[in-house]
C-alpha atoms as a PDB file:
ATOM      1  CA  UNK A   1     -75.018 140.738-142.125  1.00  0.00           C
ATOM      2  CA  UNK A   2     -74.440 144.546-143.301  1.00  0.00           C
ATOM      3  CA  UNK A   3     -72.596 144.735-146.775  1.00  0.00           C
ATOM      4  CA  UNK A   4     -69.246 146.160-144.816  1.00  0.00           C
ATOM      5  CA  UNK A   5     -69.021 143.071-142.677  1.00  0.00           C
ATOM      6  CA  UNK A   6     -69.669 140.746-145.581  1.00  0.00           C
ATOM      7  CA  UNK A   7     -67.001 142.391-147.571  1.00  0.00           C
ATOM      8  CA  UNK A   8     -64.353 142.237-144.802  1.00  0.00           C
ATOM      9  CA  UNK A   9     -64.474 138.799-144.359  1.00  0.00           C
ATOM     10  CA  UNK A  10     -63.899 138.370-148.164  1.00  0.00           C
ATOM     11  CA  UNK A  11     -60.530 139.717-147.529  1.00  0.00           C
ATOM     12  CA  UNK A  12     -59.844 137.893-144.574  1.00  0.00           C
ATOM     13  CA  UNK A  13     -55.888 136.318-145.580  1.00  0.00           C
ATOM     14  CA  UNK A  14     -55.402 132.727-145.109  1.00  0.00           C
ATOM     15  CA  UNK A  15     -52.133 131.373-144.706  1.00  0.00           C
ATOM     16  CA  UNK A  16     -50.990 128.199-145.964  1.00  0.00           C
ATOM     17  CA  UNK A  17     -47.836 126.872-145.273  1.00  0.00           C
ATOM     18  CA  UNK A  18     -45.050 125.619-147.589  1.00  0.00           C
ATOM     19  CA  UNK A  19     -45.040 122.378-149.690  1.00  0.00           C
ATOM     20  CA  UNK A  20     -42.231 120.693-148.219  1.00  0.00           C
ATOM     21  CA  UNK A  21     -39.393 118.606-150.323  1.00  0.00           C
ATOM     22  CA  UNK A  22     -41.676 115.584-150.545  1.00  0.00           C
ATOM     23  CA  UNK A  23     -44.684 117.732-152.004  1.00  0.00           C
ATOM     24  CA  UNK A  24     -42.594 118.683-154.413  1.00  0.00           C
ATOM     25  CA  UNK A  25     -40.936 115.945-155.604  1.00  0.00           C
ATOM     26  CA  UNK A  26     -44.885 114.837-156.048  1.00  0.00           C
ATOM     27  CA  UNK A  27     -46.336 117.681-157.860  1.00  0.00           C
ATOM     28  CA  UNK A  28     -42.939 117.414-160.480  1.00  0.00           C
ATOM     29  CA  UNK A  29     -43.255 113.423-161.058  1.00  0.00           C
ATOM     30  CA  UNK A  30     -46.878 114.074-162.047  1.00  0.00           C
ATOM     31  CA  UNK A  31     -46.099 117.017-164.140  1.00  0.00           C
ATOM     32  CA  UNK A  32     -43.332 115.390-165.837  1.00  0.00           C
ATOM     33  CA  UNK A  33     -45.414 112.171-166.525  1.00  0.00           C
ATOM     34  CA  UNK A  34     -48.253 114.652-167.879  1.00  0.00           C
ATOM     35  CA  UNK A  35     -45.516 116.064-170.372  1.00  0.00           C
ATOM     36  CA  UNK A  36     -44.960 112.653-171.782  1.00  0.00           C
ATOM     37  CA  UNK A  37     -41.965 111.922-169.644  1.00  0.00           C
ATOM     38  CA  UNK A  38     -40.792 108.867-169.709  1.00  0.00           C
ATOM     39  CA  UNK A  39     -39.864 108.192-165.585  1.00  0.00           C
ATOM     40  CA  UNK A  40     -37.487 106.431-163.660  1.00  0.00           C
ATOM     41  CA  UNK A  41     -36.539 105.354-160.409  1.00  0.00           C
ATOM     42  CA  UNK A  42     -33.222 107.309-160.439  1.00  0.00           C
ATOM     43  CA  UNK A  43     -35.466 110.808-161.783  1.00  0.00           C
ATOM     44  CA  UNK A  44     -37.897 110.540-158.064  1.00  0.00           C
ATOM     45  CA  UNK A  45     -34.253 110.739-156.366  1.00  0.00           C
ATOM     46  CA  UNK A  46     -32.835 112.941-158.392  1.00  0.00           C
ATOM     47  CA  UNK A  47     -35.797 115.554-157.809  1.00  0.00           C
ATOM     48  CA  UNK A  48     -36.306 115.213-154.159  1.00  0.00           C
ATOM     49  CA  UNK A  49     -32.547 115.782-154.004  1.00  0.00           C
ATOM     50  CA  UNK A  50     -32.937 119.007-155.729  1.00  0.00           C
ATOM     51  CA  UNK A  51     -36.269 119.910-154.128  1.00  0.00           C
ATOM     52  CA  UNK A  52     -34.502 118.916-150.434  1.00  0.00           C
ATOM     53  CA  UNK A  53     -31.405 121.827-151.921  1.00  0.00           C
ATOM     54  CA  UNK A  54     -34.538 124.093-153.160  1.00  0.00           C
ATOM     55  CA  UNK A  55     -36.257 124.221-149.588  1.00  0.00           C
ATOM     56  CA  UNK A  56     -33.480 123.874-147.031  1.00  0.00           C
ATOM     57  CA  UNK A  57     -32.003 127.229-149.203  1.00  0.00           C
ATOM     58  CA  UNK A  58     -35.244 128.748-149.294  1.00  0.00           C
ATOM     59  CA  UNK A  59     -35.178 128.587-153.098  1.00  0.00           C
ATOM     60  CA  UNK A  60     -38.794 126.978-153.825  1.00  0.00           C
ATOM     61  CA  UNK A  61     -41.132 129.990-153.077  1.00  0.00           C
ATOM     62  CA  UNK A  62     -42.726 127.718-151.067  1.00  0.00           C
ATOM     63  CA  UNK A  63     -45.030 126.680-153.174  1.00  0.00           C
ATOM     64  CA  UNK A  64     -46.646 124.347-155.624  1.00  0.00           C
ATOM     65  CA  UNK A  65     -45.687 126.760-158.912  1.00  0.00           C
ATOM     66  CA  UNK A  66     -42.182 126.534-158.397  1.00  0.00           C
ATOM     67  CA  UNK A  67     -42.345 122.962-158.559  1.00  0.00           C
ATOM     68  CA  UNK A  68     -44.314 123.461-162.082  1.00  0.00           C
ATOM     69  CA  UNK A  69     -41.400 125.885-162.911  1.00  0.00           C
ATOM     70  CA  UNK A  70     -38.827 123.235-162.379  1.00  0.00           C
ATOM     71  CA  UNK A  71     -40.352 121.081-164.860  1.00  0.00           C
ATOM     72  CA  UNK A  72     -40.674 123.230-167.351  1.00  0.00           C
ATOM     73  CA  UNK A  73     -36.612 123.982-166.967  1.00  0.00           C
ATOM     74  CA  UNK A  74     -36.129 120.068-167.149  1.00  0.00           C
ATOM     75  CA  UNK A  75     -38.527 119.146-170.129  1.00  0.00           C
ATOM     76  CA  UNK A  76     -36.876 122.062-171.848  1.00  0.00           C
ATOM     77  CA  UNK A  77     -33.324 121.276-171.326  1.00  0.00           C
ATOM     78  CA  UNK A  78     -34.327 117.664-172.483  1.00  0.00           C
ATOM     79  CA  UNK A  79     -36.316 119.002-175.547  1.00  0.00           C
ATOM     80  CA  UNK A  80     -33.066 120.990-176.650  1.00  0.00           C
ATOM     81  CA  UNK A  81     -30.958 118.036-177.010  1.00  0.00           C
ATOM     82  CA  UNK A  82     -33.544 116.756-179.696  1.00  0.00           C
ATOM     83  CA  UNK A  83     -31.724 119.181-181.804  1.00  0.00           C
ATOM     84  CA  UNK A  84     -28.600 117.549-181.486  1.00  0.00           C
ATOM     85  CA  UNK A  85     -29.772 114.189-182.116  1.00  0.00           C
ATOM     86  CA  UNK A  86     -29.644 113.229-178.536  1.00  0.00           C
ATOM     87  CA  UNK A  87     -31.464 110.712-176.509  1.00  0.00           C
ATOM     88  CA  UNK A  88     -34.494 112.404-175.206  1.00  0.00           C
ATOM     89  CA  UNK A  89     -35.648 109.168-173.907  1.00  0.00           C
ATOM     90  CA  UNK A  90     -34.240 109.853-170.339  1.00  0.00           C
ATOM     91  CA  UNK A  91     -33.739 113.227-168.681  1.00  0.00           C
ATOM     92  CA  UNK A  92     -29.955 113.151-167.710  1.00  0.00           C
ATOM     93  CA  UNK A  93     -27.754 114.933-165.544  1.00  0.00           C
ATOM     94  CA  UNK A  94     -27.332 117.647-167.671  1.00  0.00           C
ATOM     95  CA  UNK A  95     -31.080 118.555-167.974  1.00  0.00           C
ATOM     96  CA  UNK A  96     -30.808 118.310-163.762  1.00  0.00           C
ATOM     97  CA  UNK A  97     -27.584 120.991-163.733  1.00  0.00           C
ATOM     98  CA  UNK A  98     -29.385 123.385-166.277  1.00  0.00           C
ATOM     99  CA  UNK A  99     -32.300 123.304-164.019  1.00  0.00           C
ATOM    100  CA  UNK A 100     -30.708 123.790-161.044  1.00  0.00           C
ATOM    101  CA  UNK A 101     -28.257 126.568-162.711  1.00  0.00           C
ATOM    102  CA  UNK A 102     -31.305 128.736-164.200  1.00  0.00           C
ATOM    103  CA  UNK A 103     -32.824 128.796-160.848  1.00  0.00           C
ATOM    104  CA  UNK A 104     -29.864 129.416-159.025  1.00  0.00           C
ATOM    105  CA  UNK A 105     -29.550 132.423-161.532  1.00  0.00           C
ATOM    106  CA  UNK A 106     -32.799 133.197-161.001  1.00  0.00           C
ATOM    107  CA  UNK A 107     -32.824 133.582-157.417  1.00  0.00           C
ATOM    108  CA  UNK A 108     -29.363 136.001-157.628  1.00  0.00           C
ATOM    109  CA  UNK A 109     -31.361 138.294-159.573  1.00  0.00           C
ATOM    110  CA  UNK A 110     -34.303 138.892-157.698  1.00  0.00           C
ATOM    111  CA  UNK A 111     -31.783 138.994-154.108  1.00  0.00           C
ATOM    112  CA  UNK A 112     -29.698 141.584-156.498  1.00  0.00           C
ATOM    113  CA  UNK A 113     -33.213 143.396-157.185  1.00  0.00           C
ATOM    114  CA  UNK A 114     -34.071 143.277-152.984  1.00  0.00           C
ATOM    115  CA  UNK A 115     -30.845 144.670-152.221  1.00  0.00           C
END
């Protein structure tokens, strides 16, 4: 092979298509449980429901860092209410809604910055 064909196929793209609701869901239980969460049965629902609202509104970036992203929002929100001598035992609705609000946020930003 000459050194120009050799180098084109270096920057041949490969597309990969988008985690879907379930992947999601997935790559957040295991980064949560990573961070020392302490899981539940009612936090696996609770995620795919938001991942489910992420995807079918095309707010997930369709892929595997968003998911990451998410958990950071949620282990932060629950890590806050250590302050405030809250029960940090359990993430909690709350945690949820500040998650979902800061990407929502997030999201009317950058369509503000397409725009």
């Amino acid at each position: 092979l000459s050194p120009s064909s050799a180098a084109s196929d270096v920057y041949k793209r490969q597309e990969f298509g988008d985690y879907d609701a379930k992947e999601l869901t997935k790559i957040s239980m295991s980064q949560l449980k990573h961070n020392g969460v302490k899981l539940y049965k009612s936090d696996a629902v609770n995620i795919m429901k938001l991942m489910t609202y992420f995807v079918s509104h095309h707010m997930n970036d369709g892929n595997g860092r968003f998911a990451r992203n998410f958990t950071d929002l949620l282990v932060e929100n629950r890590d806050v209410r250590m302050f405030d001598g809250s029960d940090i035992d359990k993430l909690t609705k709350d945690d949820y809604m500040a998650a979902l609000n800061s990407i929502k946020k997030r999201n009317a930003l950058v369509n503000k910055q397409i725009i």
